[in-house]
N, C-alpha and C. Protein backbone atom coordinates (compact mmCIF):
# COMPACT_ATOMS: atom_id res chain seq x y z
N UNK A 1 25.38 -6.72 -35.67
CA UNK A 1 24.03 -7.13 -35.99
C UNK A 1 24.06 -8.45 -36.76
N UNK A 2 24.90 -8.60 -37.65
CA UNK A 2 25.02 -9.65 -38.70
C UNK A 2 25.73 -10.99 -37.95
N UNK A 3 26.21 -10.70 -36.72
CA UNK A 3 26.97 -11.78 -35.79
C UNK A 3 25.69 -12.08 -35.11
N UNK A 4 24.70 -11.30 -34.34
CA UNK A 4 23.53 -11.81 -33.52
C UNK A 4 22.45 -12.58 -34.80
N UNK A 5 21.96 -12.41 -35.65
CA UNK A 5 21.50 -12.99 -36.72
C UNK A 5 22.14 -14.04 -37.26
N UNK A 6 23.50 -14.05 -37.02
CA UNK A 6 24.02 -15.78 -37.40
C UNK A 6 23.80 -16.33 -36.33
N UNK A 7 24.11 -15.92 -34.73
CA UNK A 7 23.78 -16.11 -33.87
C UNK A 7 22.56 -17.41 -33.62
N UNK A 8 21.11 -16.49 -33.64
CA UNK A 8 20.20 -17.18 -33.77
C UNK A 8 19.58 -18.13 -34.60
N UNK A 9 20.04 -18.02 -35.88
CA UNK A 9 20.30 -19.23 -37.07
C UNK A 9 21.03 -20.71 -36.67
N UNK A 10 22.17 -20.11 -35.44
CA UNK A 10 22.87 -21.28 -35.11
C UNK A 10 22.00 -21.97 -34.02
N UNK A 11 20.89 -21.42 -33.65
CA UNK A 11 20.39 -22.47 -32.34
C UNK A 11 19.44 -23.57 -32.49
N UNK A 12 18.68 -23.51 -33.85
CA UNK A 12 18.34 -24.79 -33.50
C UNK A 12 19.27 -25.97 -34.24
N UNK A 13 20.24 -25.55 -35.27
CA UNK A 13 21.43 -26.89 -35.37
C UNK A 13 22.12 -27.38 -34.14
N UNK A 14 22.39 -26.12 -32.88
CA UNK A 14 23.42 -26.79 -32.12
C UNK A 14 22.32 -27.57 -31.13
N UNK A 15 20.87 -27.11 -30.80
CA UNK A 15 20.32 -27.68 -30.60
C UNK A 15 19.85 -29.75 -30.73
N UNK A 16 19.59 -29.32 -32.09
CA UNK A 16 19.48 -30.67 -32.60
C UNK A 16 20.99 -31.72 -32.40
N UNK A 17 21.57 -31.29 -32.91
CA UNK A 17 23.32 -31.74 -32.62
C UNK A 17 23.37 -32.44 -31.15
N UNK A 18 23.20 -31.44 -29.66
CA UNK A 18 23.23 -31.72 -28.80
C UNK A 18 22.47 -33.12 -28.39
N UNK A 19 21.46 -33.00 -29.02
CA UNK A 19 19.97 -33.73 -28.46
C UNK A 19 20.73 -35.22 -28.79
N UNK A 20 21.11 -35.06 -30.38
CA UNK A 20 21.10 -36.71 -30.92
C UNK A 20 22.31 -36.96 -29.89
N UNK A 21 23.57 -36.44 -29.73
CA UNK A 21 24.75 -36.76 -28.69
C UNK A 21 24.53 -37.31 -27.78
N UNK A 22 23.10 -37.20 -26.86
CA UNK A 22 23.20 -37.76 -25.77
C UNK A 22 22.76 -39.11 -25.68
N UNK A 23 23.58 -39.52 -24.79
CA UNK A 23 23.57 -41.33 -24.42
C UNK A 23 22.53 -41.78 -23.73
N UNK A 24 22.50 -42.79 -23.52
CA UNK A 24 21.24 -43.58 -22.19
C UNK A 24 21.40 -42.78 -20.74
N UNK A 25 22.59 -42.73 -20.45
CA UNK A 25 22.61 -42.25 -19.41
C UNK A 25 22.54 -40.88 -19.35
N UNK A 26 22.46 -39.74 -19.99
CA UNK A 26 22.30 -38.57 -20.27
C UNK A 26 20.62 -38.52 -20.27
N UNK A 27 20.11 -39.15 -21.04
CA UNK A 27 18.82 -39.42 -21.32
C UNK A 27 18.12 -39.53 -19.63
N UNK A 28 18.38 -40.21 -19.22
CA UNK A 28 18.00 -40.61 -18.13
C UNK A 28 18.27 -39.57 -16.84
N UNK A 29 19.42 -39.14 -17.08
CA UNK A 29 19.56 -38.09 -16.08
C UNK A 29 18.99 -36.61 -16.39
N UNK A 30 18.78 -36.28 -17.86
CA UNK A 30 17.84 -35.46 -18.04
C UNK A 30 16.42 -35.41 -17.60
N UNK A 31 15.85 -36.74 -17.86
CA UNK A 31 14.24 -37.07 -17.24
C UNK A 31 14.45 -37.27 -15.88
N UNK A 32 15.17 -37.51 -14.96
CA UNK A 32 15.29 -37.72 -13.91
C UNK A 32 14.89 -36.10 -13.01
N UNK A 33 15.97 -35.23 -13.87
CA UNK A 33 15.69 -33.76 -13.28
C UNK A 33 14.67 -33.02 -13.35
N UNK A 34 14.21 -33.67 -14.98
CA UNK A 34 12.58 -32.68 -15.00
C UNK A 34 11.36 -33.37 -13.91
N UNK A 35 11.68 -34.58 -13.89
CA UNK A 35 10.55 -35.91 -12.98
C UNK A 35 11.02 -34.95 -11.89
N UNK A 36 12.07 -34.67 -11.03
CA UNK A 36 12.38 -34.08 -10.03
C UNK A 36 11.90 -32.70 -9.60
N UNK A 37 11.84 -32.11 -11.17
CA UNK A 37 11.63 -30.36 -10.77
C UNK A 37 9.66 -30.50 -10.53
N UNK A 38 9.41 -30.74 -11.25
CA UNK A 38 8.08 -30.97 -11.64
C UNK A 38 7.19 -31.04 -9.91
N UNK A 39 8.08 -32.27 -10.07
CA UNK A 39 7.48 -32.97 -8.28
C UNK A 39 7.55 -31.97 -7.34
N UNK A 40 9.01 -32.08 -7.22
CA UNK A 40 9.35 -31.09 -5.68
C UNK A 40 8.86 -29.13 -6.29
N UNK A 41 8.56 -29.12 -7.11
CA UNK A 41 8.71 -26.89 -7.47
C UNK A 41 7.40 -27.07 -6.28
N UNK A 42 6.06 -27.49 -6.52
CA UNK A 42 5.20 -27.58 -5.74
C UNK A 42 5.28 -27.20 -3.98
N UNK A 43 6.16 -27.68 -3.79
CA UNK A 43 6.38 -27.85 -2.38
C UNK A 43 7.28 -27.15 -1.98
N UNK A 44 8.21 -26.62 -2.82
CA UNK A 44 8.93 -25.37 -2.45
C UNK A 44 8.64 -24.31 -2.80
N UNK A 45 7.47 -24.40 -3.59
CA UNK A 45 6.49 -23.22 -3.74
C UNK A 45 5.86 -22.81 -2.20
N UNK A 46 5.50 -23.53 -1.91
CA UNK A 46 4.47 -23.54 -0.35
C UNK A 46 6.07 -23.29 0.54
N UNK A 47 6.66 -23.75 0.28
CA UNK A 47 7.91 -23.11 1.42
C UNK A 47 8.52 -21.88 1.32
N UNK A 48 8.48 -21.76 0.20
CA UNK A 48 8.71 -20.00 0.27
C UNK A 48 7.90 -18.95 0.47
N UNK A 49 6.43 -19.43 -0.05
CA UNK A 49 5.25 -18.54 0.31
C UNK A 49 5.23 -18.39 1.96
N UNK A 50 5.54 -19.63 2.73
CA UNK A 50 4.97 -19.91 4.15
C UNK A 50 6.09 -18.83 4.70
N UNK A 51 7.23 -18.68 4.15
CA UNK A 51 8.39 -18.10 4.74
C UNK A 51 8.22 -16.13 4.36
N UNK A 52 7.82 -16.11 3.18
CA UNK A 52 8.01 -14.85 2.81
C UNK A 52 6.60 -14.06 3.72
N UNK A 53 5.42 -14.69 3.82
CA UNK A 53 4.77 -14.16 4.68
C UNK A 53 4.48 -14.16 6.00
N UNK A 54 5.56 -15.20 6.95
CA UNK A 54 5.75 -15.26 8.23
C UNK A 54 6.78 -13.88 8.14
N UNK A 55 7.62 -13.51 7.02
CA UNK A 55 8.59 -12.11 7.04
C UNK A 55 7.77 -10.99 6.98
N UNK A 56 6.75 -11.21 6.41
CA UNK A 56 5.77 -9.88 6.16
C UNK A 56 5.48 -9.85 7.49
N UNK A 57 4.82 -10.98 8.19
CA UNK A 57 3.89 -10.77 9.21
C UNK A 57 4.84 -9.86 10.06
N UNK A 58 5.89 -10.51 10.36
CA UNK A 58 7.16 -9.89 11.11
C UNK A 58 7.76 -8.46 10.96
N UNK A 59 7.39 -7.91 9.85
CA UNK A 59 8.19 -7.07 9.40
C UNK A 59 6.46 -5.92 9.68
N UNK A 60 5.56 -6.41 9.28
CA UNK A 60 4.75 -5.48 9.48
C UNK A 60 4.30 -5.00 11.30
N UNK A 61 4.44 -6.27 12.00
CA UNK A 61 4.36 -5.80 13.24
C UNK A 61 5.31 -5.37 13.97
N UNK A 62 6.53 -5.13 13.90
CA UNK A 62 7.67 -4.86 13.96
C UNK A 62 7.88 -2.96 13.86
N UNK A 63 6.67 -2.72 12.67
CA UNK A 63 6.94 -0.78 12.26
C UNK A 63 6.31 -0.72 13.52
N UNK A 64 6.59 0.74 13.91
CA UNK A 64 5.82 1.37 14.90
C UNK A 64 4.31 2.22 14.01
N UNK A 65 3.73 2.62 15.07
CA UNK A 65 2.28 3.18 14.35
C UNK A 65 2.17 4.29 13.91
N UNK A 66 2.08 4.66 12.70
CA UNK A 66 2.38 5.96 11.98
C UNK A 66 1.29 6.97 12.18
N UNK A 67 1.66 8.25 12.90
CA UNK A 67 0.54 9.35 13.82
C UNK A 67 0.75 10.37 12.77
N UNK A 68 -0.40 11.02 12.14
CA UNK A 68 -0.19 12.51 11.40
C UNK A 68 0.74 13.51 11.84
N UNK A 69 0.82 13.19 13.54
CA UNK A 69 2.48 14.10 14.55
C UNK A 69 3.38 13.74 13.82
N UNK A 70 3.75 12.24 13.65
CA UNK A 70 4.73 11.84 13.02
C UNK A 70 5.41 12.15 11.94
N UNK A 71 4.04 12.22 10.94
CA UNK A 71 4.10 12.41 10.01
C UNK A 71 4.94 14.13 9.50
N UNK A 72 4.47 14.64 10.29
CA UNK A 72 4.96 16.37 10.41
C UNK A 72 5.66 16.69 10.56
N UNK A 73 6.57 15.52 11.69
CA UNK A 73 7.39 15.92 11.94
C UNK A 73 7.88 16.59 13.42
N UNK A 74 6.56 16.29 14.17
CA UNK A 74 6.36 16.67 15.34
C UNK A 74 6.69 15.78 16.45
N UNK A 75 6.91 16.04 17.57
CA UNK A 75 6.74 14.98 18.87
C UNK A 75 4.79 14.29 19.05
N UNK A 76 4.99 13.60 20.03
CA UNK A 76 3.61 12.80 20.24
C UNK A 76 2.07 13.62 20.33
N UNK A 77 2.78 14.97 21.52
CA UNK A 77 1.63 16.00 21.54
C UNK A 77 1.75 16.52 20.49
N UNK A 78 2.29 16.50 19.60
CA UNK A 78 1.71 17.96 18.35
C UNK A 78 2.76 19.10 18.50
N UNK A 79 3.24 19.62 19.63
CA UNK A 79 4.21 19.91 19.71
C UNK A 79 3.52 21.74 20.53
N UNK A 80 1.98 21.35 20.55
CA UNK A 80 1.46 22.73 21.13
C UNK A 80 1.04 22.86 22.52
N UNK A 81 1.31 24.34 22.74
CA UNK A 81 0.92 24.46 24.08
C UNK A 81 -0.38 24.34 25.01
N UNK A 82 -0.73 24.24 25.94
CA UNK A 82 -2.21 24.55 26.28
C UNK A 82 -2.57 25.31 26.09
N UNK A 83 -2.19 27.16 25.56
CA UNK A 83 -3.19 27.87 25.01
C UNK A 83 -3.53 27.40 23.56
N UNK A 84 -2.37 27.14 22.75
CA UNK A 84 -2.90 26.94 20.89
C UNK A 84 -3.88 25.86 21.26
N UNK A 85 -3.95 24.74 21.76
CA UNK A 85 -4.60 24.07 21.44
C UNK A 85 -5.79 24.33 22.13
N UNK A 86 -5.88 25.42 23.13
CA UNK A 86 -7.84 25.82 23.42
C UNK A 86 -7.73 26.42 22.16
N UNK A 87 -6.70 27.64 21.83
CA UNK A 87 -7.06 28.25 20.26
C UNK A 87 -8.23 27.67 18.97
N UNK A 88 -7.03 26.63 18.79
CA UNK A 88 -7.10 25.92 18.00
C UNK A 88 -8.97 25.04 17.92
N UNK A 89 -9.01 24.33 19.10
CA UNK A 89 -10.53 23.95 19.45
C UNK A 89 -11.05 25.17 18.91
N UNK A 90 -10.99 25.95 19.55
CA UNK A 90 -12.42 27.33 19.26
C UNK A 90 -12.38 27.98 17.40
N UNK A 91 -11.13 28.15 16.98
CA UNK A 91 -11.38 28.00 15.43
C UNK A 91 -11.39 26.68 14.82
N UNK A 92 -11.58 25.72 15.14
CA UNK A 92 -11.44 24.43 14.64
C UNK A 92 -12.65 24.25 13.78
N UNK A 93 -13.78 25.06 13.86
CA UNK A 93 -14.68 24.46 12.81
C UNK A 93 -14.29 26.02 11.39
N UNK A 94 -13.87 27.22 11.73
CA UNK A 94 -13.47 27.95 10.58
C UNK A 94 -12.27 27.17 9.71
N UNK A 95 -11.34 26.77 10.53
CA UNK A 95 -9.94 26.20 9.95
C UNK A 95 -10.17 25.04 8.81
N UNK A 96 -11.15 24.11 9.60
CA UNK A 96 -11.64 23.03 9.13
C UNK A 96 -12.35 23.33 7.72
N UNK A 97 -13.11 24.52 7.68
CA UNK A 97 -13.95 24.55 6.78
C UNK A 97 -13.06 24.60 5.26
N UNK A 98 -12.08 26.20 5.91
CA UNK A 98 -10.98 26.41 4.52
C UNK A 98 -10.08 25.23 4.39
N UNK A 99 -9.41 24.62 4.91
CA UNK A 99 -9.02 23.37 4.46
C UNK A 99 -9.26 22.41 3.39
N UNK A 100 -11.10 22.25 4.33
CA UNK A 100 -12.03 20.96 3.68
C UNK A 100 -11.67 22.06 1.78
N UNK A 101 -12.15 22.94 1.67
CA UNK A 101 -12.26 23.86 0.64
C UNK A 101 -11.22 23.85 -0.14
N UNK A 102 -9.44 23.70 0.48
CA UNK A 102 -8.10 23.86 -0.13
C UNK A 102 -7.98 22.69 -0.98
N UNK A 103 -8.44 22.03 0.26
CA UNK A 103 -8.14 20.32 -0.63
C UNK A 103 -8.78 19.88 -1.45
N UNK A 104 -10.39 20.20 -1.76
CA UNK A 104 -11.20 20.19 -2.82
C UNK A 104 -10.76 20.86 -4.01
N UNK A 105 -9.98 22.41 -3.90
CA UNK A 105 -9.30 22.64 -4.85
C UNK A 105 -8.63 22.03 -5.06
N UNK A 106 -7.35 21.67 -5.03
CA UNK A 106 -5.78 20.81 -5.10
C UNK A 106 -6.87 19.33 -5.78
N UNK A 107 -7.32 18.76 -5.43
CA UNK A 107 -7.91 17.72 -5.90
C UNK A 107 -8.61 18.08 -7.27
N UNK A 108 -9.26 18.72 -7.73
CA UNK A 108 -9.98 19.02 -8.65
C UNK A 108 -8.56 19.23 -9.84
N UNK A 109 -7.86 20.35 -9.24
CA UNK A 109 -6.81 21.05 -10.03
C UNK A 109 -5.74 19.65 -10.23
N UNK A 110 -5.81 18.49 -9.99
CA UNK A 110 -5.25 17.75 -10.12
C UNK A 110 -6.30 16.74 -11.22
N UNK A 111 -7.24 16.33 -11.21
CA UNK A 111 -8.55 15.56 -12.03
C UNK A 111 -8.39 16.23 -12.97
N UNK A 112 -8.28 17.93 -13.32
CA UNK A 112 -8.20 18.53 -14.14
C UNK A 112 -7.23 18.15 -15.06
N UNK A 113 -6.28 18.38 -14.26
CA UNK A 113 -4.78 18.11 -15.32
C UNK A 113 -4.44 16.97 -15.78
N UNK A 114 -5.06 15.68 -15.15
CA UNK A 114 -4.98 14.46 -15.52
C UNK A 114 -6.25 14.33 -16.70
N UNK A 115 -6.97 14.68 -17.11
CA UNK A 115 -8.35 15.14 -17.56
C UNK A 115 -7.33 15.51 -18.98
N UNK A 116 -6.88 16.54 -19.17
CA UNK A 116 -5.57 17.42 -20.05
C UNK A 116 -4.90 16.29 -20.12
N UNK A 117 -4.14 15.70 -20.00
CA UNK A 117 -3.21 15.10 -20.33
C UNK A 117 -3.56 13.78 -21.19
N UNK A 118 -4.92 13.38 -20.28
CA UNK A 118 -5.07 12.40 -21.38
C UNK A 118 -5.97 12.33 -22.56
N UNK A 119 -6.68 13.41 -22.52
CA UNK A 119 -6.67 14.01 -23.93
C UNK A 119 -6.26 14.64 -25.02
N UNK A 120 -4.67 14.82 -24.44
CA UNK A 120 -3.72 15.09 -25.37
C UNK A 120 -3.14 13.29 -25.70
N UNK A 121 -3.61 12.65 -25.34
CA UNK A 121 -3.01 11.30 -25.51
C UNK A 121 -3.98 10.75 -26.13
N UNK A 122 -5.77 11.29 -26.56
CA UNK A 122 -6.15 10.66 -27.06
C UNK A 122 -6.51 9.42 -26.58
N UNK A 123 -6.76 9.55 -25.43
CA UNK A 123 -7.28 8.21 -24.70
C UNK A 123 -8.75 8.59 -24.06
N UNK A 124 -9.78 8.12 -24.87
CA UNK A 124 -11.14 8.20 -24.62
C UNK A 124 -11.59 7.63 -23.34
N UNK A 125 -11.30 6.48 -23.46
CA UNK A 125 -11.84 5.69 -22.07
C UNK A 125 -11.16 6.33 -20.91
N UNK A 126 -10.07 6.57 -21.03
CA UNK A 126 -9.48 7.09 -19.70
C UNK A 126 -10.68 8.30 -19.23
N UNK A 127 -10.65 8.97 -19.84
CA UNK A 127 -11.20 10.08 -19.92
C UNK A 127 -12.48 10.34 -19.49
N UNK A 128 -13.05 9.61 -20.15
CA UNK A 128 -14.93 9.30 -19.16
C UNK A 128 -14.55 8.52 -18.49
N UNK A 129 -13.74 7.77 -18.00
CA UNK A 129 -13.71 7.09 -16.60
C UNK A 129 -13.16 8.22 -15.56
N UNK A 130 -12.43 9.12 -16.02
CA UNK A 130 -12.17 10.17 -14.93
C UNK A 130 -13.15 11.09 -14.85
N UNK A 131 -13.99 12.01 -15.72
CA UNK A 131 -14.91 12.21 -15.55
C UNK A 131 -16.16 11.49 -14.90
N UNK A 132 -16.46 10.36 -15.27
CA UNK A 132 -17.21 10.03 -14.52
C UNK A 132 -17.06 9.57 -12.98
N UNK A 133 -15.74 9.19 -12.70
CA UNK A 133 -15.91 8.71 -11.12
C UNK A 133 -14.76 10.22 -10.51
N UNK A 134 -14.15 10.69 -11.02
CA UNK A 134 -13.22 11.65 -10.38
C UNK A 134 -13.99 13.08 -10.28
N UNK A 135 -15.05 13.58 -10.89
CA UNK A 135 -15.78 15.13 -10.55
C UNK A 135 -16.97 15.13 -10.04
């Protein structure tokens, strides 16, 4: 600890030290680099932007298209036969309903606990901002 604290005591002497040392030509080649960075950062700003999002563009059209099948884990059809899926049509508005209902729970039971948590943290604003836009 007592070495990093001499440490930083030593930087602006070696600082100053350095500065007076340098010659005309030091001088000059120092302003030369900042005149240099100054100028050109601009323009290799725009060259890396132009580059990193011709990679995005590339890289985003490049994924294939992500299907809820996919997602499951399934092949393209779903992976069901022609009877499940008349099944399936004809309970499709019961199925649908308990679902719509599961996920309203799970969502709530989640607002909830985030609700808890940050009132154990004592964070007011959080708190009517989740109440107000999350229930």
């Amino acid at each position: 600890m007592a070495s990093l604290i001499e440490w930083f005591q030593k930087i602006p002497r070696n600082t100053q030290t350095s500065v007076q040392r340098l010659g005309p030509a030091e001088w000059l080649r120092l302003i030369a680099i900042v005149i240099g960075y100054i100028v050109l950062r601009p323009y290799l700003m725009k060259l890396v932007e132009r580059k990193q999002t011709s990679d995005h563009e590339k890289a985003f059209k490049s994924r294939a298209p992500v299907t809820p099948n996919t997602l499951r884990g399934e092949g393209e059809d779903g992976g069901l036969s022609d009877y499940e899926e008349a099944e399936a049509m004809t309970n499709s508005y019961a199925q649908g309903k308990t679902a719509r209902r599961r996920q309203k729970q799970v969502i709530n039971g989640l607002v909830e606990e985030e609700i808890r948590k940050a009132e154990d943290l004592d964070d007011i604003e959080d708190v009517e901002f989740l109440k107000k836009y999350c229930t």
